[in-house]
Structures are given as structure tokens and as C-alpha cells.
N, C-alpha and C. Protein backbone atom coordinates (compact mmCIF):
# COMPACT_ATOMS: atom_id res chain seq x y z
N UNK A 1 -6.00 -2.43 20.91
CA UNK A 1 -5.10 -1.42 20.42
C UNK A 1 -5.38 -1.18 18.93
N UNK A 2 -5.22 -0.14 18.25
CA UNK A 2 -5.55 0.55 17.36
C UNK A 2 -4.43 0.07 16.29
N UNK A 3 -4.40 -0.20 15.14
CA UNK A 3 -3.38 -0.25 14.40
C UNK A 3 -3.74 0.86 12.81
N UNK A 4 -2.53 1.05 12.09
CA UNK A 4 -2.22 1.91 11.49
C UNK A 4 -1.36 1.26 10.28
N UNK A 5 -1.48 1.77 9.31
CA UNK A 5 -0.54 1.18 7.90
C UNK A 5 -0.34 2.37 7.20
N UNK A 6 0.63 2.10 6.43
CA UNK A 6 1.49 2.68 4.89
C UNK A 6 1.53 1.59 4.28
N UNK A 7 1.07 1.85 3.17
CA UNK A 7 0.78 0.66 2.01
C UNK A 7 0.97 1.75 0.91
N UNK A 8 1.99 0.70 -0.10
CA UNK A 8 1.76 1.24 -2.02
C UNK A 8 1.09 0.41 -2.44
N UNK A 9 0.46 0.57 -3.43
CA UNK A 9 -0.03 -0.04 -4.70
C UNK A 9 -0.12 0.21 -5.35
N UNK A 10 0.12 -0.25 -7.01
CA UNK A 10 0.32 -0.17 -7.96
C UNK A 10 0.11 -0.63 -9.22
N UNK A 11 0.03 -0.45 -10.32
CA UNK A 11 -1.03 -1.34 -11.50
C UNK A 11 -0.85 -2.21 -11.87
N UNK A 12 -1.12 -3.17 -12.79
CA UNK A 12 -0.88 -4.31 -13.00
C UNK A 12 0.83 -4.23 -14.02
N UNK A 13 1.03 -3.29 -14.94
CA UNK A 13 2.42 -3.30 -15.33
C UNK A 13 3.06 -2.40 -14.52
N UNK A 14 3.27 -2.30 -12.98
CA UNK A 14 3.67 -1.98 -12.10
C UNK A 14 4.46 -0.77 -12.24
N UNK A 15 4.30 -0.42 -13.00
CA UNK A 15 4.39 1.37 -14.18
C UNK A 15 4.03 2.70 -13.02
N UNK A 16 2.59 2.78 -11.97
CA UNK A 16 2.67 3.85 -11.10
C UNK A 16 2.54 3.47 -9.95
N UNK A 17 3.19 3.85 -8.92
CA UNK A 17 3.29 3.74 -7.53
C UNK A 17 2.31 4.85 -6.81
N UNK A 18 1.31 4.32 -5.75
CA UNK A 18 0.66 5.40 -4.85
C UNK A 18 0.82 4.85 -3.48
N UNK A 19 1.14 5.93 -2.43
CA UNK A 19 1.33 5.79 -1.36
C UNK A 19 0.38 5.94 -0.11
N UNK A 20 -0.10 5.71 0.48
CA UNK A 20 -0.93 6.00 1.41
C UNK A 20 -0.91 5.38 2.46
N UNK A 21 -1.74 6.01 3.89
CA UNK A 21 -1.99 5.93 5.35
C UNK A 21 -3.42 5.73 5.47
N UNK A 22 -3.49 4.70 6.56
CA UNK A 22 -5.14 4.22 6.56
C UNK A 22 -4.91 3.42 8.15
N UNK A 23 -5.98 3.53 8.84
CA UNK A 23 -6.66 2.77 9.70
C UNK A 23 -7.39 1.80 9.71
N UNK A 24 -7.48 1.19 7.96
CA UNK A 24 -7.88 -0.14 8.18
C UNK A 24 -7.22 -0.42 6.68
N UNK A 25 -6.89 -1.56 6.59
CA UNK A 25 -6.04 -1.54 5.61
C UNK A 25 -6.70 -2.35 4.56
N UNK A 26 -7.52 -3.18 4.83
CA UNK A 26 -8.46 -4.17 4.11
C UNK A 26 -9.20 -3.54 3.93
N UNK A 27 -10.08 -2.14 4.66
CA UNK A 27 -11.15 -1.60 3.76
C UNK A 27 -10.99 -0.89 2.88
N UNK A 28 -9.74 0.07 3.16
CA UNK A 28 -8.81 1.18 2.05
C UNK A 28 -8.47 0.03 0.54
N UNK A 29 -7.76 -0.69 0.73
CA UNK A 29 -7.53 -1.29 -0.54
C UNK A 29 -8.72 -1.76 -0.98
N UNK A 30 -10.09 -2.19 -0.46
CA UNK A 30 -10.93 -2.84 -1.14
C UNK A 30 -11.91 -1.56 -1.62
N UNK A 31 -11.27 -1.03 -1.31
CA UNK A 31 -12.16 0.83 -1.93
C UNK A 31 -10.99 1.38 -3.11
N UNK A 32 -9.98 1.45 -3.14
CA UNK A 32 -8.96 1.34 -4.29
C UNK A 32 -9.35 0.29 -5.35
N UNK A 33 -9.48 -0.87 -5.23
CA UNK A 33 -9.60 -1.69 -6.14
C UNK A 33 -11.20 -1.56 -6.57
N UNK A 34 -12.12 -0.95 -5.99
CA UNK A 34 -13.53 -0.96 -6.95
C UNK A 34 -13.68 0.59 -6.70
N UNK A 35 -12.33 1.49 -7.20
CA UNK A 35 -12.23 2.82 -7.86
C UNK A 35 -12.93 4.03 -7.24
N UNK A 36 -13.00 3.43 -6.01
CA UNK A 36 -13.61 4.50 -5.18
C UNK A 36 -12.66 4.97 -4.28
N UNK A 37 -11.17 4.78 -4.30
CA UNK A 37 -10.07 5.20 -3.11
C UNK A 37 -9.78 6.48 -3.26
N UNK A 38 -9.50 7.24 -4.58
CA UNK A 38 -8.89 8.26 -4.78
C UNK A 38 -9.10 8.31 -6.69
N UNK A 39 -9.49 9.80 -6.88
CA UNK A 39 -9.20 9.92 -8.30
C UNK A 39 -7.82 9.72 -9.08
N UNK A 40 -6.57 9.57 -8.29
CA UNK A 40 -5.61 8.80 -8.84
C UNK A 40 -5.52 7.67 -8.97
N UNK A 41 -5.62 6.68 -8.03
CA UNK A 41 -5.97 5.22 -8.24
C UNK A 41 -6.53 5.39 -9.10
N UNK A 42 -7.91 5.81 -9.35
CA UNK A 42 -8.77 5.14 -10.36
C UNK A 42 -8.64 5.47 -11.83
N UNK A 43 -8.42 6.40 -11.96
CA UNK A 43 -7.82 7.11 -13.06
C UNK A 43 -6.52 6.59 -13.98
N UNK A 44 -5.05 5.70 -12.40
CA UNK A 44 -4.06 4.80 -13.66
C UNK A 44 -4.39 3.59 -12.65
N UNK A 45 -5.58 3.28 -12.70
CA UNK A 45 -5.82 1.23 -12.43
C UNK A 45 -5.15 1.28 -11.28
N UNK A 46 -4.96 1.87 -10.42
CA UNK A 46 -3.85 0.83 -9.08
C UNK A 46 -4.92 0.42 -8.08
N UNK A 47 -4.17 -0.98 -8.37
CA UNK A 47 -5.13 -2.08 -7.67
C UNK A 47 -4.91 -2.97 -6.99
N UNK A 48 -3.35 -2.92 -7.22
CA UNK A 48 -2.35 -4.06 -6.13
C UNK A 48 -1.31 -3.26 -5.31
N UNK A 49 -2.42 -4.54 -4.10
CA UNK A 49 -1.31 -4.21 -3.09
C UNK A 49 0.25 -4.71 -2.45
N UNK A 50 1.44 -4.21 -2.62
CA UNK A 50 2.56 -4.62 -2.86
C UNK A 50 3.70 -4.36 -1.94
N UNK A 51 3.04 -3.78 -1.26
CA UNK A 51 3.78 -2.95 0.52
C UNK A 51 3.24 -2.30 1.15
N UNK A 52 3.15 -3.56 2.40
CA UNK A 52 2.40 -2.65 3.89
C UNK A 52 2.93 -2.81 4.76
N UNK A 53 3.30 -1.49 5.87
CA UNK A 53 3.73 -1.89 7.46
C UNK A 53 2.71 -1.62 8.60
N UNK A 54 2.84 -2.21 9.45
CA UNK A 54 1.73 -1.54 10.56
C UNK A 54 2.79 -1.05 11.44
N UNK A 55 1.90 0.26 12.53
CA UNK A 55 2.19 0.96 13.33
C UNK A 55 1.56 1.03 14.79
N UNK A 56 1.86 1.35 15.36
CA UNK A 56 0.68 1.25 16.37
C UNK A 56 0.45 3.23 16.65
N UNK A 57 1.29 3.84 16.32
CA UNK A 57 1.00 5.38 16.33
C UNK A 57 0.91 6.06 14.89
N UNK A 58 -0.46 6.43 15.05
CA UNK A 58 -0.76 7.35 13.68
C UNK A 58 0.60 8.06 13.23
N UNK A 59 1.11 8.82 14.53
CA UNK A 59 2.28 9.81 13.77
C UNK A 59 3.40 8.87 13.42
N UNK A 60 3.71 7.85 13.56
CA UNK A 60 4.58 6.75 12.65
C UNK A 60 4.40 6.19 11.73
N UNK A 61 2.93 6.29 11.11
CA UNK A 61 2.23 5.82 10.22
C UNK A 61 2.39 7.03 8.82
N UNK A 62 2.32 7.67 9.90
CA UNK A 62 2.29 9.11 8.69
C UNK A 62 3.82 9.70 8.38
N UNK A 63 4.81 9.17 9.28
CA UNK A 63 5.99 9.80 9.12
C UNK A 63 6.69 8.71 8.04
N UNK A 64 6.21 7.72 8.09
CA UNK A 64 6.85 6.55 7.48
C UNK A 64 6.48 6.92 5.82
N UNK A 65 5.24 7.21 6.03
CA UNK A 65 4.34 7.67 4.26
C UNK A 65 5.35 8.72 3.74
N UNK A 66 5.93 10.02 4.79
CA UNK A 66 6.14 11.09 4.36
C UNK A 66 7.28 10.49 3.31
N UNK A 67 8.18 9.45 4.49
CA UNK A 67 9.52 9.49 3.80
C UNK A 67 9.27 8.68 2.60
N UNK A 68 8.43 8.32 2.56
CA UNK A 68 8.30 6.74 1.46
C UNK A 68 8.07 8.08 0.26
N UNK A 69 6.99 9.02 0.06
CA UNK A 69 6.63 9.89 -0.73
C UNK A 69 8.03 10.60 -1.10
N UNK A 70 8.90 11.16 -0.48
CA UNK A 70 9.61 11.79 -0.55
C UNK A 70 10.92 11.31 -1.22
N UNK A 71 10.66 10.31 -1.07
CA UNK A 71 11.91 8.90 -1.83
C UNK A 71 11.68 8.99 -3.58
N UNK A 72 12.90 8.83 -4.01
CA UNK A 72 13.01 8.49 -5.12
C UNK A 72 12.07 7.00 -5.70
N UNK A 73 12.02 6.99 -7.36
CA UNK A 73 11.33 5.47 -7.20
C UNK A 73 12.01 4.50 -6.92
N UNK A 74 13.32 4.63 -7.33
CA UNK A 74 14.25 3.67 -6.92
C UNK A 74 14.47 3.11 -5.74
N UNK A 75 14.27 4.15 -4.50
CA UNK A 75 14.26 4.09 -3.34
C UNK A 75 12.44 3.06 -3.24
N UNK A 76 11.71 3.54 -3.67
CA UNK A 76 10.30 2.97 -3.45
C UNK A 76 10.43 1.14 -4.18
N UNK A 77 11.27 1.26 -4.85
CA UNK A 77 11.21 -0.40 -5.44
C UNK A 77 11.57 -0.85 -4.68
N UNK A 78 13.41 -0.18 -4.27
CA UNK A 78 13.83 -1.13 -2.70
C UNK A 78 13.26 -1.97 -2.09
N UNK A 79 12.25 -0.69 -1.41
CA UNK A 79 11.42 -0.79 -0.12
C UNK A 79 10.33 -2.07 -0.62
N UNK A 80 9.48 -2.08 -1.94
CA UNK A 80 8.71 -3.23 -2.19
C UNK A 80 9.56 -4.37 -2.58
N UNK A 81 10.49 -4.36 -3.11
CA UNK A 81 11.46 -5.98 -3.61
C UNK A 81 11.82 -6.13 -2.02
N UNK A 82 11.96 -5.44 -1.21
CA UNK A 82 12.68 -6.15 -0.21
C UNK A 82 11.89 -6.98 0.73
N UNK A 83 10.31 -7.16 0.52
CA UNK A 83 9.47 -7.35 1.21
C UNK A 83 9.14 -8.66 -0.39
N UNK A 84 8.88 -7.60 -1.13
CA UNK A 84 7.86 -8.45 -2.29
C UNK A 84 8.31 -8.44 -3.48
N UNK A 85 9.23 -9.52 -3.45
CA UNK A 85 10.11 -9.23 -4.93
C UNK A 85 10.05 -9.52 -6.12
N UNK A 86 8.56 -10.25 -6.06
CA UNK A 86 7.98 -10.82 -7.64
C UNK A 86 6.63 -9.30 -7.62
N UNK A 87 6.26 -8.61 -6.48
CA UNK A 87 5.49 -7.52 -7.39
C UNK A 87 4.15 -8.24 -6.89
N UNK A 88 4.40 -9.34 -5.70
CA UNK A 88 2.86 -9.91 -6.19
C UNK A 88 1.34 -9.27 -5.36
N UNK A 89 0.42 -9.03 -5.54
CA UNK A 89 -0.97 -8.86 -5.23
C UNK A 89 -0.68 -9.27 -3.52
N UNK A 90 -0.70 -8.15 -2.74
CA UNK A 90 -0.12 -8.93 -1.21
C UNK A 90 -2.11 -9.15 -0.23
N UNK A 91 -2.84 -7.96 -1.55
CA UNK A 91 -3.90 -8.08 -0.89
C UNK A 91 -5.07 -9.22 -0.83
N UNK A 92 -4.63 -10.07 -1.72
CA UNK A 92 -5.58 -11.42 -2.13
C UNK A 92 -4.66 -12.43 -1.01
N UNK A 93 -3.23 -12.75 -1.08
CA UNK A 93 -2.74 -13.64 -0.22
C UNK A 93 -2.86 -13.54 1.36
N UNK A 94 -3.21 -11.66 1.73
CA UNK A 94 -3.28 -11.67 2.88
C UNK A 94 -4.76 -11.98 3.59
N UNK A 95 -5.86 -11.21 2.93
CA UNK A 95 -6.86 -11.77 3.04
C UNK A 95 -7.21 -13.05 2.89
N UNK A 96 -6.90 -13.90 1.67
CA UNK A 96 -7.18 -15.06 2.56
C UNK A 96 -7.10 -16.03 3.76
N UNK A 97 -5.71 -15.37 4.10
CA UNK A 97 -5.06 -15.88 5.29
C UNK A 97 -5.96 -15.29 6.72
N UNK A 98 -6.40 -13.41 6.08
CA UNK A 98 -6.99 -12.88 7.36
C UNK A 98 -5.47 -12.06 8.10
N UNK A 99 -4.69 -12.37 7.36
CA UNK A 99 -3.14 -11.85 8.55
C UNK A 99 -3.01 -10.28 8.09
N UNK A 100 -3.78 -9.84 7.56
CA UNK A 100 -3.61 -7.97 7.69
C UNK A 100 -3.56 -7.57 9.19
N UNK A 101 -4.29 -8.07 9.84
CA UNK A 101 -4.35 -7.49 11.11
C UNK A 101 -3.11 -8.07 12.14
């Protein structure tokens, strides 16, 4: 079965939030972090990853992004403190573990 994510990440003084949808979630962030994800990433440093859900349907993947985009930031901190409340790098702890998938 196919899986699907919405993931933010954000810079190291956790100052800009970017939102995005991907089908692999370990290759998208490891293309964000060596500045090849998007001319926004690379442009304000976002390099940590700090909130991800999986989906198993693209269109839940993408409806989930819409609302996350559409949210206030306040609403977007929520959503990361309630998961990750020190802000920390979720993409180094998960990879080592391997548990993205």
C-alpha cells in the first residue's frame, strides 16, 4: 500500500513554517535539507522536520495540507507542540529509527 504525508518544516530559529505533501517523506526532506526542495526552503534555511502525518489517500494528504496552509500560525504551532513540543529535528530521530514508514 502506498503511503502519503503532510509534513512542516522549519528553520533552525523556528521563525518560518513550510507546508507540504509528498509520497515519500524521507526523500522530500532529504532534498529540502541539501536546498534542492523548493526555492522557499532554500532561500529561509528550512531544514527541520517538525510535523508529519501519514495517509493512505493522496486526497487526505492534500486536504489535510490545504487546511494546515489555510490555518493561522497559531493554529500551525498547535498542530506541531501537540506532537513536538520542544521544536525538535523529527527527521534525524526518525530516520535513525527507520519509523517514517
Amino acid at each position: 500500500m502506498k503511503h502519503y504525508w503532510v509534513y512542516i518544516m522549519t528553520n533552525t530559529n523556528n521563525t518560518v513554517l513550510y507546508t507540504g505533501v509528498t509520497n515519500d517523506l524521507e526523500r522530500r526532506v532529504a532534498e529540502h535539507k541539501d536546498e534542492k526542495g523548493s526555492s522557499f526552503t532554500s532561500k529561509y534555511n528550512v531544514t527541520k522536520l517538525v510535523f508529519y502525518e501519514c495517509f493512505d489517500r493522496i486526497y487526505d494528504a492534500i486536504g489535510a495540507e490545504k487546511k494546515i496552509k489555510a490555518g493561522s500560525r497559531a493554529k500551525k504551532n498547535v498542530i506541531i507542540e501537540n506532537t513536538n513540543p520542544d521544536w525538535q529535528d523529527l527527521y534525524n530521530q526518525k530516520i535513525a529509527s527507520r519509523s517514517l514508514h
